[in-house]
C-alpha atoms as a PDB file:
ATOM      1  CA  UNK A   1      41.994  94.108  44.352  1.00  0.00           C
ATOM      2  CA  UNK A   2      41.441  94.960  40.560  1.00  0.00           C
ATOM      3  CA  UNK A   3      40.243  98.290  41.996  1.00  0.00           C
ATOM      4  CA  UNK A   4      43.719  99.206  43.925  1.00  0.00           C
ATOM      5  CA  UNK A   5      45.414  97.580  41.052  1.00  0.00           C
ATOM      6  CA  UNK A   6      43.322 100.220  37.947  1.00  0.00           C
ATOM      7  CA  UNK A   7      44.071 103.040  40.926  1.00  0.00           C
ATOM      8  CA  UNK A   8      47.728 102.632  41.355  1.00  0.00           C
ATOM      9  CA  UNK A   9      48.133 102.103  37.319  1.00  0.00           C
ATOM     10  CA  UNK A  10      45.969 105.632  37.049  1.00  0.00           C
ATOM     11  CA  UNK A  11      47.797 107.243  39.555  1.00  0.00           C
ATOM     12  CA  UNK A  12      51.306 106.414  37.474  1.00  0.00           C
ATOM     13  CA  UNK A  13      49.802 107.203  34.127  1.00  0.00           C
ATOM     14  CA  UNK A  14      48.874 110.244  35.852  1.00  0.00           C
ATOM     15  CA  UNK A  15      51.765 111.293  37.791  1.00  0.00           C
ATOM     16  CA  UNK A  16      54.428 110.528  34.626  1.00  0.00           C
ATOM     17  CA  UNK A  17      52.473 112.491  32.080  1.00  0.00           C
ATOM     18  CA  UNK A  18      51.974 115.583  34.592  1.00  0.00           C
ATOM     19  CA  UNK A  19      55.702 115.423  35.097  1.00  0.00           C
ATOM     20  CA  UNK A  20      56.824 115.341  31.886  1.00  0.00           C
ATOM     21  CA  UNK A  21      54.372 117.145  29.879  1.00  0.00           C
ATOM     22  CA  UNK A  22      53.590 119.842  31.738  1.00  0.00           C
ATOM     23  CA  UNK A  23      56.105 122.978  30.188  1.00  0.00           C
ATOM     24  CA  UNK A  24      59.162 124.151  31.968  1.00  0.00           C
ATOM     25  CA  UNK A  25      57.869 127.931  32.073  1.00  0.00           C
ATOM     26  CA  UNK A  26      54.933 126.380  33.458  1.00  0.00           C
ATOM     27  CA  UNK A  27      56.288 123.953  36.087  1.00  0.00           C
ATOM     28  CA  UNK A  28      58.001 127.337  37.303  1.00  0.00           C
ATOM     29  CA  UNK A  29      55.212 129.032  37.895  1.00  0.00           C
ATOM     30  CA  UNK A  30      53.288 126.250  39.928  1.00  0.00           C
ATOM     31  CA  UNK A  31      56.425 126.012  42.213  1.00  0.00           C
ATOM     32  CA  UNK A  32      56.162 129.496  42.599  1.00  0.00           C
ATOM     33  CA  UNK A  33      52.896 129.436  43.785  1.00  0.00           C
ATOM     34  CA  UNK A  34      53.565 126.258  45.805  1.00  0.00           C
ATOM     35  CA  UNK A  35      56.408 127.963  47.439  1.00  0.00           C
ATOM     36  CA  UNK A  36      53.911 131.347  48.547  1.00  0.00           C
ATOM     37  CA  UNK A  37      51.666 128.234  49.957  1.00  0.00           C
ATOM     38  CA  UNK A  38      54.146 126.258  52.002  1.00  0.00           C
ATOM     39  CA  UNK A  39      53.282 126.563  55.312  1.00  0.00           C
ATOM     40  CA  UNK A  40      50.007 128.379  54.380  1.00  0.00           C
ATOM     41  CA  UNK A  41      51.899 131.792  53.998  1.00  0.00           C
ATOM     42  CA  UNK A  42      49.752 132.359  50.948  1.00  0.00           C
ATOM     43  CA  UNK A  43      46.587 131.650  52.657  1.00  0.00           C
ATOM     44  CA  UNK A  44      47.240 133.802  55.413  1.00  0.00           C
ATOM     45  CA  UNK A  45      48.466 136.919  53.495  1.00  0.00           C
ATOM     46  CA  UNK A  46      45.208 136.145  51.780  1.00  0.00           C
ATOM     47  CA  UNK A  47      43.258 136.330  54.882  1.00  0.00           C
ATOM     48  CA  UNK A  48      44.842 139.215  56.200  1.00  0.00           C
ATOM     49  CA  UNK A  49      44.114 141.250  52.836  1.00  0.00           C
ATOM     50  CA  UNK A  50      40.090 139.953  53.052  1.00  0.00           C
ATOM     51  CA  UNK A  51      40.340 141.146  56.530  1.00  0.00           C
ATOM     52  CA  UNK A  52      42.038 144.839  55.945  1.00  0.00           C
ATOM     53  CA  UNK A  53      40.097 145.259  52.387  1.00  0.00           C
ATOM     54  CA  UNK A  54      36.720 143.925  52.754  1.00  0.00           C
ATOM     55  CA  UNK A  55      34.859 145.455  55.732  1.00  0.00           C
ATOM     56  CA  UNK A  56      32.292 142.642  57.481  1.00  0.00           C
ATOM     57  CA  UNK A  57      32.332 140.384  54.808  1.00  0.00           C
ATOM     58  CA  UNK A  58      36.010 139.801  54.383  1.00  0.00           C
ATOM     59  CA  UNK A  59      36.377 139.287  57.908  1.00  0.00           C
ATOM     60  CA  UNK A  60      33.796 136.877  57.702  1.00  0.00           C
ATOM     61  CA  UNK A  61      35.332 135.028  55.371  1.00  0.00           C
ATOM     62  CA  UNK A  62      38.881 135.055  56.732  1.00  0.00           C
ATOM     63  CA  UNK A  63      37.720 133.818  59.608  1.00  0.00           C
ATOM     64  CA  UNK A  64      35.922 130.835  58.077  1.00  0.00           C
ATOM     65  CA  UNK A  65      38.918 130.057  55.299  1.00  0.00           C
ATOM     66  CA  UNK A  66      41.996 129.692  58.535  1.00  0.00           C
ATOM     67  CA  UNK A  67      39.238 127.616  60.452  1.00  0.00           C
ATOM     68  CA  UNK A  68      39.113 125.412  57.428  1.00  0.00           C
ATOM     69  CA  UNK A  69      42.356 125.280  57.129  1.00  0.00           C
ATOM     70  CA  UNK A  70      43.481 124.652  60.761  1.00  0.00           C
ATOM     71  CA  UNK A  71      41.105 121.687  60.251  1.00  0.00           C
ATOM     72  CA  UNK A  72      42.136 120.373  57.302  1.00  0.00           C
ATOM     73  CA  UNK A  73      45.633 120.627  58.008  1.00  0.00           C
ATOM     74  CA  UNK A  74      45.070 118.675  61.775  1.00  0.00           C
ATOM     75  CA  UNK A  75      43.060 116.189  59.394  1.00  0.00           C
ATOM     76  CA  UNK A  76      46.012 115.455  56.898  1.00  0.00           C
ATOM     77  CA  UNK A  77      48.772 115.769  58.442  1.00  0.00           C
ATOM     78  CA  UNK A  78      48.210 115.347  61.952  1.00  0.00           C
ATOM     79  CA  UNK A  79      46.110 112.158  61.522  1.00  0.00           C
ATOM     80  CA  UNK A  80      45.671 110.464  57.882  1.00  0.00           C
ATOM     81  CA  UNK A  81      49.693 111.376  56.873  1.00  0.00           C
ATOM     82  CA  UNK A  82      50.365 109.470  60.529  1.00  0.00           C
ATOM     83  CA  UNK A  83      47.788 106.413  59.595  1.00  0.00           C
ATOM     84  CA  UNK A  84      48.799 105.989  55.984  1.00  0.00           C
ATOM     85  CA  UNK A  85      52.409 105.921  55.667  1.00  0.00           C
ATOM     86  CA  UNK A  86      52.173 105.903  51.804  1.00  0.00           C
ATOM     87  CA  UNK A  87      55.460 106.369  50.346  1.00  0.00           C
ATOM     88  CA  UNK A  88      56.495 109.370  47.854  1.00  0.00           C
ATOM     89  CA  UNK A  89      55.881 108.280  43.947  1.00  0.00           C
ATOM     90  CA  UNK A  90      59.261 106.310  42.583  1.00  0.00           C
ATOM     91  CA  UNK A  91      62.068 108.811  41.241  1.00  0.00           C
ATOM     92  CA  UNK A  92      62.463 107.317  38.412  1.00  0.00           C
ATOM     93  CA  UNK A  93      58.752 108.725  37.398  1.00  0.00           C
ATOM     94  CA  UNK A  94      59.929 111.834  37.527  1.00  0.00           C
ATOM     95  CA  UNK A  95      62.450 113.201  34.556  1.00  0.00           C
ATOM     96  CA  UNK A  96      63.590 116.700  36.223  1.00  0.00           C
ATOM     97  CA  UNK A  97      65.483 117.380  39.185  1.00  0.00           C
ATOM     98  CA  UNK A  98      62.822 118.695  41.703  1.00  0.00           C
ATOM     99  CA  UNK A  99      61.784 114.848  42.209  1.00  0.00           C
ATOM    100  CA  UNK A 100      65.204 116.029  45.206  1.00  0.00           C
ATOM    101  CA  UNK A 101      63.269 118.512  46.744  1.00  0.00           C
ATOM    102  CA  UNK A 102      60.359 116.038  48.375  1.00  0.00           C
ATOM    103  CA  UNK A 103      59.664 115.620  52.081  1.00  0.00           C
ATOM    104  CA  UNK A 104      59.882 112.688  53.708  1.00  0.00           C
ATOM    105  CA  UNK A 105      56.957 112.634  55.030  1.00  0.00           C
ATOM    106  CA  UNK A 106      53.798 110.504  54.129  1.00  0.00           C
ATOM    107  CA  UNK A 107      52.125 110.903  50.760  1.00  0.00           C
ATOM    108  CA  UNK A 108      48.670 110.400  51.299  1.00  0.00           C
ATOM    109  CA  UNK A 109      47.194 113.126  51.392  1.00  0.00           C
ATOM    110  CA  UNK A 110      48.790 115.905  50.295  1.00  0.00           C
ATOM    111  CA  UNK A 111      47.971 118.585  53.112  1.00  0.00           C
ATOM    112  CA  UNK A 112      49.440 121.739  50.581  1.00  0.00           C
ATOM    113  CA  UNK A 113      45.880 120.606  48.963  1.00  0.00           C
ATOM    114  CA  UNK A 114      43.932 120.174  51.989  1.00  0.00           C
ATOM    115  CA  UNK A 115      44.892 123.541  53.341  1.00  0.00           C
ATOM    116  CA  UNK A 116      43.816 125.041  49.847  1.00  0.00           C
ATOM    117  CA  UNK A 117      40.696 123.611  49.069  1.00  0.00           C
ATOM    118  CA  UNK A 118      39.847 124.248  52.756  1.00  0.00           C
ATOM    119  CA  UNK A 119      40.741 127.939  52.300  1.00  0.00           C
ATOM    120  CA  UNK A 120      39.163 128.182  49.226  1.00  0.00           C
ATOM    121  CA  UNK A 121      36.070 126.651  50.069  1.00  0.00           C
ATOM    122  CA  UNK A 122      35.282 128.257  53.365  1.00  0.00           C
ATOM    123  CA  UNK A 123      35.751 131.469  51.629  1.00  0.00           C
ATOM    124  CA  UNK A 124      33.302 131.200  48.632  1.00  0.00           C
ATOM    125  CA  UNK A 125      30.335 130.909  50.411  1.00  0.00           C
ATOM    126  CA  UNK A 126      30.862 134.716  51.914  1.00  0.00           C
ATOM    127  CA  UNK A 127      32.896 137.032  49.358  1.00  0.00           C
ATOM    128  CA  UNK A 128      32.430 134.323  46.097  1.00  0.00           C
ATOM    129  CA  UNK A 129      34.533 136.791  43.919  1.00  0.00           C
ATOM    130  CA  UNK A 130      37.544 135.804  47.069  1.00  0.00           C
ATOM    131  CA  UNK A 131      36.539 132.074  46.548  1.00  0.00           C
ATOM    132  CA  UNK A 132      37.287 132.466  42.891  1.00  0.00           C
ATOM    133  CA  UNK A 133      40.158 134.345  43.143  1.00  0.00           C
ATOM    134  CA  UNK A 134      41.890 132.045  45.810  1.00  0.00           C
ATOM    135  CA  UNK A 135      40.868 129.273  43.276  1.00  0.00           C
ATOM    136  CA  UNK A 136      43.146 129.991  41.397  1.00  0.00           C
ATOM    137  CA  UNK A 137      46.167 129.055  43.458  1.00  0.00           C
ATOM    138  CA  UNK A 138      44.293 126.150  45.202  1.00  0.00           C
ATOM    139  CA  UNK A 139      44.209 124.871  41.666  1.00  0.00           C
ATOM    140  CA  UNK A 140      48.297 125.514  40.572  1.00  0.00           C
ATOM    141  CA  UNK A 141      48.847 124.554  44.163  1.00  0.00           C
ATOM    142  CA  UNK A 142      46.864 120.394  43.658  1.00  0.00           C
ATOM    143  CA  UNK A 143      48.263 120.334  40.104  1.00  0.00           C
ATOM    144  CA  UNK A 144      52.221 121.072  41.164  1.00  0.00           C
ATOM    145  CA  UNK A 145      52.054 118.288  43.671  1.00  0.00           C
ATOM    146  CA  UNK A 146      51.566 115.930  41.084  1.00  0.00           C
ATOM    147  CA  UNK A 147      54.023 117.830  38.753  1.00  0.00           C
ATOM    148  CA  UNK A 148      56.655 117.773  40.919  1.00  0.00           C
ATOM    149  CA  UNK A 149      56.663 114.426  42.009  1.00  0.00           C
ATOM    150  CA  UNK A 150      55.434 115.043  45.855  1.00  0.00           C
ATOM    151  CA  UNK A 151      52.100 113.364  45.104  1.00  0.00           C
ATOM    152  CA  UNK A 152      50.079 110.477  43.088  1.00  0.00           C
ATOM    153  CA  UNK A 153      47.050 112.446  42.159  1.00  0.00           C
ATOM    154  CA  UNK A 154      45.382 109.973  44.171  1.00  0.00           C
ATOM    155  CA  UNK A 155      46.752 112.088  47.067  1.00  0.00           C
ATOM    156  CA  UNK A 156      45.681 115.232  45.571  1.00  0.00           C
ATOM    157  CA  UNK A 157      42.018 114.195  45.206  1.00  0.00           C
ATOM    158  CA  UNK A 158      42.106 112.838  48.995  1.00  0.00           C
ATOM    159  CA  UNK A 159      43.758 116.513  50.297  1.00  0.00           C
ATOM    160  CA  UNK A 160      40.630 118.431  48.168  1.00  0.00           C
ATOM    161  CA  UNK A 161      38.172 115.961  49.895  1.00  0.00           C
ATOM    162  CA  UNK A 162      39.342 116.530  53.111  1.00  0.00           C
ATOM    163  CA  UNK A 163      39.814 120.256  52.625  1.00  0.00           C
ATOM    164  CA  UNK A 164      35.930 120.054  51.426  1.00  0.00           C
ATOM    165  CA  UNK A 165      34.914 118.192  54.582  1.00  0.00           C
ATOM    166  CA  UNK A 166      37.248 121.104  56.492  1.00  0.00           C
ATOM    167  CA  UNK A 167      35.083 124.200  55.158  1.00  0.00           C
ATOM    168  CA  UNK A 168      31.334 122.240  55.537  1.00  0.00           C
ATOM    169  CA  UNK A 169      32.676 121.612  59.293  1.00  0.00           C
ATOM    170  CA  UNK A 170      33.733 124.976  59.828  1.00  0.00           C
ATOM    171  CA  UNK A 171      30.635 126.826  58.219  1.00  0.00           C
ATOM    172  CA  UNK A 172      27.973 124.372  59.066  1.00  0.00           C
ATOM    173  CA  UNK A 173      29.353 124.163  62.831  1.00  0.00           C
ATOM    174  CA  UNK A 174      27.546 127.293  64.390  1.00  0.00           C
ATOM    175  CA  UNK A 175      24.429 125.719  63.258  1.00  0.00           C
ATOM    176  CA  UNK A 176      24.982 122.528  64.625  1.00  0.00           C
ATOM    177  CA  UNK A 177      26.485 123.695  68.064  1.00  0.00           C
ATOM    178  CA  UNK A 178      22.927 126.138  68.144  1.00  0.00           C
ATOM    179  CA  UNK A 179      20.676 123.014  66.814  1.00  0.00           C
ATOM    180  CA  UNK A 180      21.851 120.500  69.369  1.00  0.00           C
ATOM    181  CA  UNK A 181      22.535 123.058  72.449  1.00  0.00           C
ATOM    182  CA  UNK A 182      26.291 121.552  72.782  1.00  0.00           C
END
Protein backbone atom coordinates (compact mmCIF):
# COMPACT_ATOMS: atom_id res chain seq x y z
CA UNK A 1 0.00 0.00 0.00
CA UNK A 2 2.87 2.51 0.94
CA UNK A 3 4.11 1.64 -2.56
CA UNK A 4 0.74 2.85 -4.53
CA UNK A 5 0.55 5.52 -1.96
CA UNK A 6 4.79 7.03 -2.78
CA UNK A 7 3.53 6.23 -6.68
CA UNK A 8 0.42 8.24 -6.81
CA UNK A 9 2.23 11.17 -4.61
CA UNK A 10 5.23 10.90 -7.46
CA UNK A 11 3.00 10.81 -10.16
CA UNK A 12 1.29 14.36 -8.81
CA UNK A 13 4.59 15.91 -7.92
CA UNK A 14 5.36 14.94 -11.32
CA UNK A 15 2.47 15.79 -13.36
CA UNK A 16 2.02 19.55 -11.52
CA UNK A 17 5.61 20.57 -11.99
CA UNK A 18 5.64 19.34 -15.82
CA UNK A 19 2.52 21.42 -16.21
CA UNK A 20 3.48 24.37 -14.83
CA UNK A 21 7.08 24.64 -15.36
CA UNK A 22 7.55 23.58 -18.52
CA UNK A 23 7.65 27.19 -20.86
CA UNK A 24 4.78 28.30 -22.96
CA UNK A 25 7.00 28.41 -26.27
CA UNK A 26 7.86 25.08 -25.24
CA UNK A 27 4.50 23.47 -24.33
CA UNK A 28 3.72 24.70 -28.04
CA UNK A 29 6.05 22.90 -29.58
CA UNK A 30 5.35 19.45 -27.81
CA UNK A 31 1.64 19.87 -28.87
CA UNK A 32 2.83 20.39 -32.13
CA UNK A 33 4.57 17.38 -32.32
CA UNK A 34 1.81 15.54 -30.41
CA UNK A 35 -0.64 16.75 -32.90
CA UNK A 36 1.77 15.26 -36.20
CA UNK A 37 1.55 11.94 -33.83
CA UNK A 38 -2.15 11.61 -33.17
CA UNK A 39 -3.28 8.81 -34.82
CA UNK A 40 0.32 7.80 -35.75
CA UNK A 41 0.32 10.26 -38.81
CA UNK A 42 3.85 11.12 -37.79
CA UNK A 43 4.99 7.64 -37.63
CA UNK A 44 3.69 6.74 -40.82
CA UNK A 45 4.96 9.75 -42.88
CA UNK A 46 8.09 8.58 -41.15
CA UNK A 47 7.84 5.18 -42.51
CA UNK A 48 6.92 6.10 -45.80
CA UNK A 49 10.08 8.53 -46.09
CA UNK A 50 12.50 5.35 -44.68
CA UNK A 51 10.76 3.43 -47.29
CA UNK A 52 11.12 5.98 -50.48
CA UNK A 53 14.73 7.29 -49.14
CA UNK A 54 16.57 4.43 -47.81
CA UNK A 55 16.80 1.54 -50.32
CA UNK A 56 16.73 -2.15 -48.35
CA UNK A 57 17.43 -0.89 -45.16
CA UNK A 58 14.73 1.68 -44.77
CA UNK A 59 12.27 -0.67 -45.88
CA UNK A 60 13.47 -2.90 -43.41
CA UNK A 61 13.00 -0.77 -40.87
CA UNK A 62 9.60 0.63 -41.80
CA UNK A 63 8.39 -2.48 -41.85
CA UNK A 64 9.56 -3.43 -38.35
CA UNK A 65 8.64 0.28 -36.70
CA UNK A 66 4.38 -0.04 -38.05
CA UNK A 67 4.61 -3.78 -36.80
CA UNK A 68 5.65 -2.36 -33.49
CA UNK A 69 3.36 -0.04 -33.52
CA UNK A 70 0.24 -2.00 -34.65
CA UNK A 71 1.26 -4.04 -31.56
CA UNK A 72 1.71 -1.66 -29.19
CA UNK A 73 -1.20 0.23 -30.02
CA UNK A 74 -3.61 -3.31 -29.88
CA UNK A 75 -1.63 -3.67 -26.44
CA UNK A 76 -2.66 -0.18 -24.94
CA UNK A 77 -5.48 0.66 -26.14
CA UNK A 78 -7.21 -2.27 -27.25
CA UNK A 79 -6.52 -4.24 -24.02
CA UNK A 80 -4.71 -2.47 -20.88
CA UNK A 81 -6.81 1.15 -21.60
CA UNK A 82 -10.06 -1.48 -21.55
CA UNK A 83 -8.68 -3.38 -18.18
CA UNK A 84 -7.53 -0.31 -16.31
CA UNK A 85 -10.06 2.28 -16.42
CA UNK A 86 -7.69 4.81 -14.70
CA UNK A 87 -9.14 8.13 -14.76
CA UNK A 88 -7.45 11.38 -16.44
CA UNK A 89 -5.15 13.40 -13.71
CA UNK A 90 -7.58 16.04 -11.64
CA UNK A 91 -8.03 19.52 -13.53
CA UNK A 92 -7.23 21.34 -10.99
CA UNK A 93 -3.40 19.98 -11.49
CA UNK A 94 -3.27 21.53 -14.43
CA UNK A 95 -2.97 25.65 -14.57
CA UNK A 96 -3.55 26.21 -18.53
CA UNK A 97 -6.40 25.59 -20.60
CA UNK A 98 -5.39 22.43 -22.65
CA UNK A 99 -6.26 20.33 -19.34
CA UNK A 100 -10.09 20.84 -22.00
CA UNK A 101 -8.66 19.17 -24.73
CA UNK A 102 -8.29 15.42 -22.97
CA UNK A 103 -10.02 12.27 -24.16
CA UNK A 104 -12.14 10.47 -22.27
CA UNK A 105 -10.73 7.59 -22.54
CA UNK A 106 -8.61 5.54 -19.97
CA UNK A 107 -5.31 6.89 -18.71
CA UNK A 108 -3.22 4.09 -18.20
CA UNK A 109 -1.22 3.80 -20.55
CA UNK A 110 -0.81 6.39 -22.70
CA UNK A 111 -0.87 4.62 -26.26
CA UNK A 112 0.58 8.23 -28.10
CA UNK A 113 3.75 6.69 -26.07
CA UNK A 114 3.33 3.17 -26.84
CA UNK A 115 3.02 3.80 -30.53
CA UNK A 116 6.34 5.93 -30.25
CA UNK A 117 8.60 4.01 -28.36
CA UNK A 118 7.36 1.06 -30.47
CA UNK A 119 8.24 2.99 -33.65
CA UNK A 120 11.25 4.15 -32.39
CA UNK A 121 12.54 1.09 -31.12
CA UNK A 122 11.81 -1.28 -33.93
CA UNK A 123 13.57 1.13 -36.09
CA UNK A 124 17.01 1.52 -34.32
CA UNK A 125 18.10 -1.77 -34.58
CA UNK A 126 18.19 -1.41 -38.70
CA UNK A 127 18.94 2.35 -39.83
CA UNK A 128 20.19 3.57 -35.93
CA UNK A 129 20.73 7.16 -37.37
CA UNK A 130 16.35 6.69 -38.13
CA UNK A 131 16.09 5.35 -34.47
CA UNK A 132 17.75 8.50 -33.29
CA UNK A 133 16.13 10.75 -35.33
CA UNK A 134 12.52 9.40 -34.59
CA UNK A 135 13.75 9.72 -30.91
CA UNK A 136 13.37 12.74 -30.93
CA UNK A 137 9.63 13.05 -31.25
CA UNK A 138 9.01 9.79 -29.25
CA UNK A 139 10.64 11.84 -26.55
CA UNK A 140 8.44 15.49 -27.00
CA UNK A 141 5.66 13.09 -27.76
CA UNK A 142 5.96 10.97 -23.65
CA UNK A 143 6.92 14.36 -22.16
CA UNK A 144 3.63 16.45 -23.62
CA UNK A 145 1.36 13.82 -22.21
CA UNK A 146 2.37 14.65 -18.93
CA UNK A 147 2.53 18.42 -19.82
CA UNK A 148 -0.68 18.64 -20.95
CA UNK A 149 -2.48 16.96 -18.43
CA UNK A 150 -3.54 13.64 -20.56
CA UNK A 151 -1.21 11.49 -18.44
CA UNK A 152 0.43 10.76 -14.80
CA UNK A 153 3.90 9.95 -15.89
CA UNK A 154 3.13 6.76 -14.41
CA UNK A 155 1.20 6.23 -17.69
CA UNK A 156 3.95 7.43 -19.76
CA UNK A 157 6.52 4.97 -18.35
CA UNK A 158 3.83 2.02 -18.81
CA UNK A 159 3.14 3.22 -22.81
CA UNK A 160 7.35 3.16 -23.32
CA UNK A 161 7.34 -0.35 -21.65
CA UNK A 162 4.83 -1.66 -23.67
CA UNK A 163 6.06 0.02 -26.84
CA UNK A 164 9.56 -1.77 -25.80
CA UNK A 165 7.87 -5.16 -25.42
CA UNK A 166 6.07 -4.14 -29.06
CA UNK A 167 9.52 -3.78 -31.07
CA UNK A 168 11.41 -7.07 -29.15
CA UNK A 169 8.05 -8.97 -30.35
CA UNK A 170 8.14 -7.72 -33.69
CA UNK A 171 12.01 -8.14 -34.37
CA UNK A 172 12.65 -11.17 -32.32
CA UNK A 173 9.41 -12.93 -33.89
CA UNK A 174 10.96 -14.35 -37.22
CA UNK A 175 13.37 -16.06 -35.05
CA UNK A 176 11.07 -17.53 -32.84
CA UNK A 177 8.40 -18.61 -35.52
CA UNK A 178 11.86 -20.34 -37.43
CA UNK A 179 13.20 -21.77 -33.86
CA UNK A 180 9.99 -23.47 -32.83
CA UNK A 181 8.62 -24.45 -36.52
CA UNK A 182 5.11 -22.61 -35.64
Amino acid sequence: MRLLTGLFEADRVLTQQAASRIPRDVAKVLSGVEEAAQNSKLWCGAAVAMACLGGWRGRKAAAAGLGALVVAQLTSNGLCKQLADRPRPPAEWIPHDEVADRPDSSSFPSGHTAAAVAFTAAVAPTWPVAGALCAVPAAAVALERVQSGAHYPSDVVAGAVIGLAGAWLVRRAPRLVLRHGW
